[in-house]
Protein backbone atom coordinates (compact mmCIF):
# COMPACT_ATOMS: atom_id res chain seq x y z
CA UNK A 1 20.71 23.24 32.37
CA UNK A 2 21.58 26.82 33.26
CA UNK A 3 20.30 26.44 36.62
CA UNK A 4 23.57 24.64 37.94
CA UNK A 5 25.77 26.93 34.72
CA UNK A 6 26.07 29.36 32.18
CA UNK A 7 23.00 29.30 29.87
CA UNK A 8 25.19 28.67 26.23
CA UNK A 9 27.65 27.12 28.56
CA UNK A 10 29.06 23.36 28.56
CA UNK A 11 26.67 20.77 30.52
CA UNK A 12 26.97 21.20 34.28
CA UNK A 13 26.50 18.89 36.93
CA UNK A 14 23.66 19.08 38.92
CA UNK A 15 23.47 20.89 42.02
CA UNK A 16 21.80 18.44 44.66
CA UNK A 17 22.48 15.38 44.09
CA UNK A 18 18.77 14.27 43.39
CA UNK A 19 19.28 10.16 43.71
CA UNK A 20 20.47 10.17 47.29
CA UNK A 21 17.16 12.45 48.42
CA UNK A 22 15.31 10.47 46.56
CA UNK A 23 16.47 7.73 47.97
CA UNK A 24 16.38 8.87 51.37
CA UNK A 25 12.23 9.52 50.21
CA UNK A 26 11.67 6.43 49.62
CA UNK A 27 14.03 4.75 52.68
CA UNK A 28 11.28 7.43 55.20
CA UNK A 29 8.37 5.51 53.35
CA UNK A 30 9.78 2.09 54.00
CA UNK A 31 10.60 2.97 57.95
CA UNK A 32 7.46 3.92 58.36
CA UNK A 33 5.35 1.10 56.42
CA UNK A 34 7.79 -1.17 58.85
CA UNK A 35 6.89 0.40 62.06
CA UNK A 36 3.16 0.31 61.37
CA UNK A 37 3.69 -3.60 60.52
CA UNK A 38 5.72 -3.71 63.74
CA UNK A 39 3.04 -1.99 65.54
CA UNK A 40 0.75 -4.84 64.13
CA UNK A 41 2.41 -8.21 64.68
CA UNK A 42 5.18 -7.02 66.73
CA UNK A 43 7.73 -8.49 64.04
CA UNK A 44 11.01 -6.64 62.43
CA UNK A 45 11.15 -5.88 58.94
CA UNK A 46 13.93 -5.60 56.33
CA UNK A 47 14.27 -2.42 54.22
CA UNK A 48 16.26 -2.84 51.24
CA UNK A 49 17.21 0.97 49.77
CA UNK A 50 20.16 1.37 46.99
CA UNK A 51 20.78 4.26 44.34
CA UNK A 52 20.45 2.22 41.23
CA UNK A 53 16.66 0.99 42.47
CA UNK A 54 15.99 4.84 42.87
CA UNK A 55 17.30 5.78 40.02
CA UNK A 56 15.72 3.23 37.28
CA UNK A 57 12.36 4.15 39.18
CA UNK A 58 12.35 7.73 38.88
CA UNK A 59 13.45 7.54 35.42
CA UNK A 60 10.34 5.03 34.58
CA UNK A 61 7.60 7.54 34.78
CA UNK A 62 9.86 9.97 32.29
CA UNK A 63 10.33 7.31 29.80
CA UNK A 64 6.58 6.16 29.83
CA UNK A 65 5.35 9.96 29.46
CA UNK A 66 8.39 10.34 26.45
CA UNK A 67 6.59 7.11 24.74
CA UNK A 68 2.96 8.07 24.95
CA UNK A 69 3.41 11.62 24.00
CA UNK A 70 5.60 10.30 20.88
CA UNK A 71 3.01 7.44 20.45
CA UNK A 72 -0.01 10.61 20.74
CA UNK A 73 2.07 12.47 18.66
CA UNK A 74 1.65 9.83 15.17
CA UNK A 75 -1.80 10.47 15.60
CA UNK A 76 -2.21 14.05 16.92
CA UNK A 77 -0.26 17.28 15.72
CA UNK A 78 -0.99 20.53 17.19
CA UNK A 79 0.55 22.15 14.34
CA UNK A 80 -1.61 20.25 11.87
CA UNK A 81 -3.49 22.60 9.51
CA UNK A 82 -6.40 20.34 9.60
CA UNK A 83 -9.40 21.20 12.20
């Protein structure tokens, strides 16, 4: 955290405000996924973008990673003596 503050400081918030670009990512992918369908059929599609969809989906791959590296962990240790 002591990109956005001081390093033994209190938490800080963060300094771009990572949900809205993210967001705006995935908003660009649906646009254009909707104008190759409209360059297709010639029909209009709806795009359906909101921060809390962004959010729980970015945070998905974090907790999956934070579960099998736990899960890995029970059965792995690099700081086991044994080799």
């Amino acid at each position: 955290m002591h990109i956005t503050g001081p390093k033994e400081g209190p938490p800080c918030k963060v300094g771009v405000a990572l949900t809205d670009v993210c967001t705006g990512l995935y908003a660009h992918g649906a646009i254009m996924a909707a104008l190759v369908q409209r360059g297709k059929d010639g029909k209009g599609q709806k795009i359906d973008c909101n921060l809390l969809a962004t959010q729980v989906a970015t945070l998905v791959p974090k907790k999956i990673c934070c579960g099998l590296l736990r899960k890995m962990s029970t059965y792995f240790s690099p700081f086991s003596s044994s080799t």
